[in-house]
PDB file of N, CA and C in Angstrom:
ATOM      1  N   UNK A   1      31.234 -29.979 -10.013  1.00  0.00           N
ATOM      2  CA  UNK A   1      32.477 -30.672 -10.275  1.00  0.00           C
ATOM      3  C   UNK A   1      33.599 -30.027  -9.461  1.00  0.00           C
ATOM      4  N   UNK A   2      34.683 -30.798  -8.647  1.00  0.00           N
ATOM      5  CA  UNK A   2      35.848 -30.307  -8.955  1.00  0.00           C
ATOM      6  C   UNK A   2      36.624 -30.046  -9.375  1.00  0.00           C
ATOM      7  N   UNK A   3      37.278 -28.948  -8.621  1.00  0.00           N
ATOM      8  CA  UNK A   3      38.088 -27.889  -9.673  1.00  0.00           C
ATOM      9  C   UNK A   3      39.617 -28.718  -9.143  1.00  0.00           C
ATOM     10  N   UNK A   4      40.444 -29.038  -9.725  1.00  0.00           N
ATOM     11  CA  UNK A   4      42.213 -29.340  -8.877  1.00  0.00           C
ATOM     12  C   UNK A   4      43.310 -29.036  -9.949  1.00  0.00           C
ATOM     13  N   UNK A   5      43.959 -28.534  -9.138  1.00  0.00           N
ATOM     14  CA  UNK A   5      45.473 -27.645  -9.649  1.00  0.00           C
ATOM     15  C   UNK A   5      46.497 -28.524  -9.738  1.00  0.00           C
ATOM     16  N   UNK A   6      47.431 -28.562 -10.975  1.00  0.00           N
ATOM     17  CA  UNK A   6      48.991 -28.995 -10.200  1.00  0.00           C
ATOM     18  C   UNK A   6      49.682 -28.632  -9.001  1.00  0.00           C
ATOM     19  N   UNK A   7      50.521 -29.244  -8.339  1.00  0.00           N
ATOM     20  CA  UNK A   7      51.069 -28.973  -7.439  1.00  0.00           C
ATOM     21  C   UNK A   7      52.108 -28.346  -7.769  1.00  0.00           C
ATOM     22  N   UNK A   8      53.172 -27.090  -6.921  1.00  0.00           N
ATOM     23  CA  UNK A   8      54.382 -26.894  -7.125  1.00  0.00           C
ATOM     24  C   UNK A   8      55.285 -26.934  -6.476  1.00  0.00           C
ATOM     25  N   UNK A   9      56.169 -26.451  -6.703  1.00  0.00           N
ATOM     26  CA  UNK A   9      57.213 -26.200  -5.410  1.00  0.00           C
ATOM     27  C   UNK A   9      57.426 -25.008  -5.211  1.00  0.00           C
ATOM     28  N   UNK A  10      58.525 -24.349  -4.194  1.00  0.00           N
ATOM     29  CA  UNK A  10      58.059 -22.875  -3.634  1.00  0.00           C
ATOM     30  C   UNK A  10      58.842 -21.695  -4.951  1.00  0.00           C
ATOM     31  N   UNK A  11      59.643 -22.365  -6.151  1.00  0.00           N
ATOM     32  CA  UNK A  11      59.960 -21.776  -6.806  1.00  0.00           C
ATOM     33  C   UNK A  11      58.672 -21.451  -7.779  1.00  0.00           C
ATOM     34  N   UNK A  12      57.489 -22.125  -8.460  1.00  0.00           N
ATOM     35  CA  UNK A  12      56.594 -22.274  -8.886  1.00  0.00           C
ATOM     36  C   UNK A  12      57.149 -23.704  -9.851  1.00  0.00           C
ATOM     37  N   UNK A  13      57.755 -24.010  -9.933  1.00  0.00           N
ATOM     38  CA  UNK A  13      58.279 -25.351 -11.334  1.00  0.00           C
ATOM     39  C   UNK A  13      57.422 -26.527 -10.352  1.00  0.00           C
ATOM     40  N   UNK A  14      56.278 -27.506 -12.043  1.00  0.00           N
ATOM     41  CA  UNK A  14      55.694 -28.266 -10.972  1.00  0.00           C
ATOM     42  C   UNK A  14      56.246 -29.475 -10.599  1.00  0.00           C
ATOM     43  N   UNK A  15      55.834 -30.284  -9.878  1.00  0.00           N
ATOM     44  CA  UNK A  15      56.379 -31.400  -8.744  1.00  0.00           C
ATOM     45  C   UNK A  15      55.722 -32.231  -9.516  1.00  0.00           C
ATOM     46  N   UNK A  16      56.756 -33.327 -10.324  1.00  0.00           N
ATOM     47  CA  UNK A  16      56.600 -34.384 -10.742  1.00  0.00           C
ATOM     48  C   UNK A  16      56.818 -35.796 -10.292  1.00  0.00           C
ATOM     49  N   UNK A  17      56.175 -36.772  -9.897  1.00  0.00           N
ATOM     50  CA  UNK A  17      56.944 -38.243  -9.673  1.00  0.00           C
ATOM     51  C   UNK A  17      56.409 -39.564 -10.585  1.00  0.00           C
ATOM     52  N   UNK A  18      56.914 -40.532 -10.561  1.00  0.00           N
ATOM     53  CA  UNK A  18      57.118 -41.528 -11.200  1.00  0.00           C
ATOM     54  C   UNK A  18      55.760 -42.368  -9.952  1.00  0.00           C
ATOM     55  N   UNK A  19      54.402 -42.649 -10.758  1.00  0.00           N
ATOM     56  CA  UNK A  19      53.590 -43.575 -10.414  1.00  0.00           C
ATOM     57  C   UNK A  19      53.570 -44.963 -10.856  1.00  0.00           C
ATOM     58  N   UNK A  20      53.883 -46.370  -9.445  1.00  0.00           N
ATOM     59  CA  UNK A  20      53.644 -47.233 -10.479  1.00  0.00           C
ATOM     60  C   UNK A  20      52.387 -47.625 -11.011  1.00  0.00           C
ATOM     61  N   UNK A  21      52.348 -48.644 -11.548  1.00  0.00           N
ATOM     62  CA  UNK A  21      50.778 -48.670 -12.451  1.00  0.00           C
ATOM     63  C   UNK A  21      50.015 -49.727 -11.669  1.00  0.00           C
ATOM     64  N   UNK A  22      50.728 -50.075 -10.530  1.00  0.00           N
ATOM     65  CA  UNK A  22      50.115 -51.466  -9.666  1.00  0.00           C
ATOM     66  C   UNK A  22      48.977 -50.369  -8.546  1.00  0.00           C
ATOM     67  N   UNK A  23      49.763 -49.012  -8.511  1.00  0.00           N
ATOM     68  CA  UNK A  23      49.201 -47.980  -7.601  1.00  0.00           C
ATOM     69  C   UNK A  23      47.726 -47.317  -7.648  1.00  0.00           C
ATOM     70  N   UNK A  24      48.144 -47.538  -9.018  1.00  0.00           N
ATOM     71  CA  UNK A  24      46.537 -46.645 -10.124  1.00  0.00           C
ATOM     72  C   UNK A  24      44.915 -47.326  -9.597  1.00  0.00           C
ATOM     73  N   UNK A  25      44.327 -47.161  -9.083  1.00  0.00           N
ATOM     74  CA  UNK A  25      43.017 -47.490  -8.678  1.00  0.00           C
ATOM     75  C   UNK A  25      42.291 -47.041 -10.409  1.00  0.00           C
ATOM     76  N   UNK A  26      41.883 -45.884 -10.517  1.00  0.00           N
ATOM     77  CA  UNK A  26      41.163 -45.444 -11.464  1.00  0.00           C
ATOM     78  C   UNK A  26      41.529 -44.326 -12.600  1.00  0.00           C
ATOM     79  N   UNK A  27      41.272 -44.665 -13.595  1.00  0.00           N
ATOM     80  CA  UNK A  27      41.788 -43.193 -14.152  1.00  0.00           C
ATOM     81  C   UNK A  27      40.501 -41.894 -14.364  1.00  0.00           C
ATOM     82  N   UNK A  28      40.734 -41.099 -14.549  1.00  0.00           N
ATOM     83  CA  UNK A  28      39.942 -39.922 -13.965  1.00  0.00           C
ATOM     84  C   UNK A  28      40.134 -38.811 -15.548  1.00  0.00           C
ATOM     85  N   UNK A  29      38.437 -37.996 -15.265  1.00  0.00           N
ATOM     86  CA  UNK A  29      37.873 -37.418 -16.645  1.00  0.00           C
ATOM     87  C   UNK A  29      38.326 -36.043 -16.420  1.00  0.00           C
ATOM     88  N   UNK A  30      39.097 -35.338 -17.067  1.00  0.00           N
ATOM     89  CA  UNK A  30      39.937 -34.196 -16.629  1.00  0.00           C
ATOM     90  C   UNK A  30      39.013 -33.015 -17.809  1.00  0.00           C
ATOM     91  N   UNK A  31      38.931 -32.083 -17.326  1.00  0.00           N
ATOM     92  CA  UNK A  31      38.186 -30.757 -18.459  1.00  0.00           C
ATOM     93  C   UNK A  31      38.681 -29.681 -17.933  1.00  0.00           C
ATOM     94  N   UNK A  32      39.696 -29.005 -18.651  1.00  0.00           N
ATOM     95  CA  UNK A  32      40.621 -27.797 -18.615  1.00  0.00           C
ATOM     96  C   UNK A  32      39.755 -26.617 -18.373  1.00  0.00           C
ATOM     97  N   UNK A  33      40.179 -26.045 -17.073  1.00  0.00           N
ATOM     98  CA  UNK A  33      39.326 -24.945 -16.780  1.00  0.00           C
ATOM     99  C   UNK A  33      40.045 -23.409 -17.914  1.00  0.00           C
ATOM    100  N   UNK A  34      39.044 -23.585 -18.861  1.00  0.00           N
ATOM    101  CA  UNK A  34      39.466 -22.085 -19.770  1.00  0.00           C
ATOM    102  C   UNK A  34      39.117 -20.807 -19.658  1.00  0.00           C
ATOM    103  N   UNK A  35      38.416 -20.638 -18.719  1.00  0.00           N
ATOM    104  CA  UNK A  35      37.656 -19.173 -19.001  1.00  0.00           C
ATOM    105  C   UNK A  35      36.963 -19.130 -19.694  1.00  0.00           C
ATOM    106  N   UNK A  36      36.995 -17.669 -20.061  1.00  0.00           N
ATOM    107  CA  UNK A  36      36.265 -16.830 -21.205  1.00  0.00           C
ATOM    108  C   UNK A  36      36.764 -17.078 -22.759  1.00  0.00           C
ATOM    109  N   UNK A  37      38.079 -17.025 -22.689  1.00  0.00           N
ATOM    110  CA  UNK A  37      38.589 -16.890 -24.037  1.00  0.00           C
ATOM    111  C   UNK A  37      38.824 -18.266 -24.834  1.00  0.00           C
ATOM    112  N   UNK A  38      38.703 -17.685 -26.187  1.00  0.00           N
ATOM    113  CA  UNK A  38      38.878 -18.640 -27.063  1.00  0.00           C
ATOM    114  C   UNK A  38      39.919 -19.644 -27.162  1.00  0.00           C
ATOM    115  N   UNK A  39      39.780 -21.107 -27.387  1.00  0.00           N
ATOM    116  CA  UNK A  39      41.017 -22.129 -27.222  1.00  0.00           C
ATOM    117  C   UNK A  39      41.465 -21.645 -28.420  1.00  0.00           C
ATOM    118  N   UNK A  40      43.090 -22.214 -28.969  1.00  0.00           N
ATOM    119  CA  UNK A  40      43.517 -22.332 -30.153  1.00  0.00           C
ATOM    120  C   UNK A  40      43.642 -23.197 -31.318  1.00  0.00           C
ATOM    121  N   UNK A  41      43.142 -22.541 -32.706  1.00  0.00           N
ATOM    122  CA  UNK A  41      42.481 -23.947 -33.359  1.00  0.00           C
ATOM    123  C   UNK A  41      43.451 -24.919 -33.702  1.00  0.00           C
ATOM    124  N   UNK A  42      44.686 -25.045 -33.041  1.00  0.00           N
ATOM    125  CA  UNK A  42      46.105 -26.231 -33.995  1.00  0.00           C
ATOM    126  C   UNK A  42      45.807 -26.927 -32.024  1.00  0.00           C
ATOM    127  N   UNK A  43      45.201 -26.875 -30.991  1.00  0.00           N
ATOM    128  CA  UNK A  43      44.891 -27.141 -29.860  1.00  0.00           C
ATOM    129  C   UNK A  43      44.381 -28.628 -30.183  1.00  0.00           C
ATOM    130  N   UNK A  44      45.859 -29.825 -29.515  1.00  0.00           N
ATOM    131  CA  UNK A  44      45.115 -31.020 -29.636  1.00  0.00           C
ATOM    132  C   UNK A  44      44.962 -31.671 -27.759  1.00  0.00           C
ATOM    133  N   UNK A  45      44.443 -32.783 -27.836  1.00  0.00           N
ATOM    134  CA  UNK A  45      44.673 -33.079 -26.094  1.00  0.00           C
ATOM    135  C   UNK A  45      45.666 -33.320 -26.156  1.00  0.00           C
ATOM    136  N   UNK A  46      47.279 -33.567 -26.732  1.00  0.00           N
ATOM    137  CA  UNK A  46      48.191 -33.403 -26.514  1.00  0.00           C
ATOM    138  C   UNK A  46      48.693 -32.669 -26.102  1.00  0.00           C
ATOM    139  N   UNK A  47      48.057 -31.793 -25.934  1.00  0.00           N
ATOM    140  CA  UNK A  47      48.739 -30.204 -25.368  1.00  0.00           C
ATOM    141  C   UNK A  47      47.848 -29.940 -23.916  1.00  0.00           C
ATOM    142  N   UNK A  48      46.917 -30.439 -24.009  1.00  0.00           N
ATOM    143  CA  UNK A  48      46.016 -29.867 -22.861  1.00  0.00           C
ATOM    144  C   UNK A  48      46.773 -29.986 -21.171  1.00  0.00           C
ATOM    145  N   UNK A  49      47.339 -31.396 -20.768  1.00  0.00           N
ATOM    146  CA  UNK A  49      47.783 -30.653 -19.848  1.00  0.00           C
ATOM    147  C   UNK A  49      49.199 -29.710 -19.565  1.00  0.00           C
ATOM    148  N   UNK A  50      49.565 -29.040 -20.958  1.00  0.00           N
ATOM    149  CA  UNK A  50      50.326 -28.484 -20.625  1.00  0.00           C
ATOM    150  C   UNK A  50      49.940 -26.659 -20.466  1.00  0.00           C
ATOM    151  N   UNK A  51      48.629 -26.650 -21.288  1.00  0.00           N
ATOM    152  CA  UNK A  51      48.445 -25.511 -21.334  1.00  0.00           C
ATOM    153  C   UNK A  51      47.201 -24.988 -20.515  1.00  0.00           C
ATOM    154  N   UNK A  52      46.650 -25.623 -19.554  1.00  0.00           N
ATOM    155  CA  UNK A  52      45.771 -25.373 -18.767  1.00  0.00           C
ATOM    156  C   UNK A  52      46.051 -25.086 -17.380  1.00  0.00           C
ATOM    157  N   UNK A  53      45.898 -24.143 -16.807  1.00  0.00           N
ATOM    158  CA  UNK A  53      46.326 -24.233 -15.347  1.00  0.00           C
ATOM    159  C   UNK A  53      45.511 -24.745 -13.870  1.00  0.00           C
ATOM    160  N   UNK A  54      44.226 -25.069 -14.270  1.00  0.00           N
ATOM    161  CA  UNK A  54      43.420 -26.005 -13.469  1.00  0.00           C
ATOM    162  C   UNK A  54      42.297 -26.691 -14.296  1.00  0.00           C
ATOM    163  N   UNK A  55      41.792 -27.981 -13.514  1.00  0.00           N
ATOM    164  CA  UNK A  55      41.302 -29.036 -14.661  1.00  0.00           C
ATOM    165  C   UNK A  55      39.443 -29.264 -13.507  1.00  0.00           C
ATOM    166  N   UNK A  56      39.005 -29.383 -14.220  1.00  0.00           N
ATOM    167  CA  UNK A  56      37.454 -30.082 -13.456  1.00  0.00           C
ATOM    168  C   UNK A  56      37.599 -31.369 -13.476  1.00  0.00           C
ATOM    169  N   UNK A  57      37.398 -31.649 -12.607  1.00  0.00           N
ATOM    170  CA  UNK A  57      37.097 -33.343 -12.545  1.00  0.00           C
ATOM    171  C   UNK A  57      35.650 -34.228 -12.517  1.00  0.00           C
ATOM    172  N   UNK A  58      35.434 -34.597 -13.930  1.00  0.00           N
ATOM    173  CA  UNK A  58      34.040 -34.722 -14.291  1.00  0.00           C
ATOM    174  C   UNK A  58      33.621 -36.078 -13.523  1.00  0.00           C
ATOM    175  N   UNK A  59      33.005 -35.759 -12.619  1.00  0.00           N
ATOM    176  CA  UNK A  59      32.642 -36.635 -11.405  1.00  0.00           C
ATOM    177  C   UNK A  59      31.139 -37.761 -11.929  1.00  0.00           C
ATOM    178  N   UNK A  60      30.852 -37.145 -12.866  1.00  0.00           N
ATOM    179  CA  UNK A  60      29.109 -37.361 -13.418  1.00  0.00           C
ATOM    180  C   UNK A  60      29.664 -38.662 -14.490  1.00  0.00           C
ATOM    181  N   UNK A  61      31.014 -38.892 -15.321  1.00  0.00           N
ATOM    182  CA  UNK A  61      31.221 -39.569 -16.133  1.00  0.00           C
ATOM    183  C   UNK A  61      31.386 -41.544 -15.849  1.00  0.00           C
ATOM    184  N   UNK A  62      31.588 -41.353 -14.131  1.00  0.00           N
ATOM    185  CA  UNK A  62      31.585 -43.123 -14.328  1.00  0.00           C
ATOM    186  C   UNK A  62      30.879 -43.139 -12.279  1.00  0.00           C
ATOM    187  N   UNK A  63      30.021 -42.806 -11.873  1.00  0.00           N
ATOM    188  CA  UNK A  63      29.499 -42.083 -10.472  1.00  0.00           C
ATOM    189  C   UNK A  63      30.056 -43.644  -9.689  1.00  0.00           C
ATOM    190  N   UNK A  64      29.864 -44.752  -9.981  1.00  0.00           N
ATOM    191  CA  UNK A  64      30.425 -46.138  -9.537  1.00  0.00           C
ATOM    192  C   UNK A  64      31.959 -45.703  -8.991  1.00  0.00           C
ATOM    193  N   UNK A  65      32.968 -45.519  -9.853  1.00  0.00           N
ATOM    194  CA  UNK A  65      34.265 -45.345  -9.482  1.00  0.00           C
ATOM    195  C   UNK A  65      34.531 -43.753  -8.400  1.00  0.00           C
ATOM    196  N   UNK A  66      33.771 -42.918  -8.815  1.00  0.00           N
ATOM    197  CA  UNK A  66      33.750 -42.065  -7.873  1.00  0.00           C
ATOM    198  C   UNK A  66      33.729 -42.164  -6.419  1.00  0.00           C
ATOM    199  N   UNK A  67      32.686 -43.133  -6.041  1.00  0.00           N
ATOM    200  CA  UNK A  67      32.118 -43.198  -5.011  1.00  0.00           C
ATOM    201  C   UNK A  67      33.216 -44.154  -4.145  1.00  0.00           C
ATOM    202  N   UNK A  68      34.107 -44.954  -4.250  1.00  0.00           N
ATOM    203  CA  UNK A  68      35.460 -45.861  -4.264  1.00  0.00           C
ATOM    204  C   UNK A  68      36.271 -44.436  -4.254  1.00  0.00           C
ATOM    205  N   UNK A  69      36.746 -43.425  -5.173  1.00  0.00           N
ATOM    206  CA  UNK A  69      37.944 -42.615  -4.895  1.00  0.00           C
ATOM    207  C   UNK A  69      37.695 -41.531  -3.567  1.00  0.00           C
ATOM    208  N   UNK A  70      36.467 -40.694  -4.033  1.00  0.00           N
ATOM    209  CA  UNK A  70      35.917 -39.608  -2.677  1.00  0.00           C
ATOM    210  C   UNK A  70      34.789 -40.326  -1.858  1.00  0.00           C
TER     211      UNK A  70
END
């Protein structure tokens, strides 16, 4: 799987923009790269992309749409 990071800017604060939804080809299976250590148990996916600092991109979950994005 791939691994992909947010982007930043040279201060580190990340680089946000406004996508329209006519733009969106596919939406994509994201799995928070954690390490070793234990998540926290009040941890909902509401929080996940805020508290993860790189995500896998589960490539195995729809291989049809994959093959269209990479």
């Amino acid at each position: 799987m791939w691994i992909i990071e947010p982007d930043g800017d040279p201060t580190g604060l990340p680089i946000r923009e406004i996508i329209h939804l006519d733009t969106i080809v596919c939406d994509a299976h994201l799995i928070g790269v954690y390490g070793e250590a234990f998540l926290p148990r009040g941890l909902t996916f509401n929080h996940s992309l805020d508290i993860f600092r790189a995500y896998y991109v589960n490539e195995y979950i729809d291989h049809h749409t994959y093959e269209i994005a990479y």
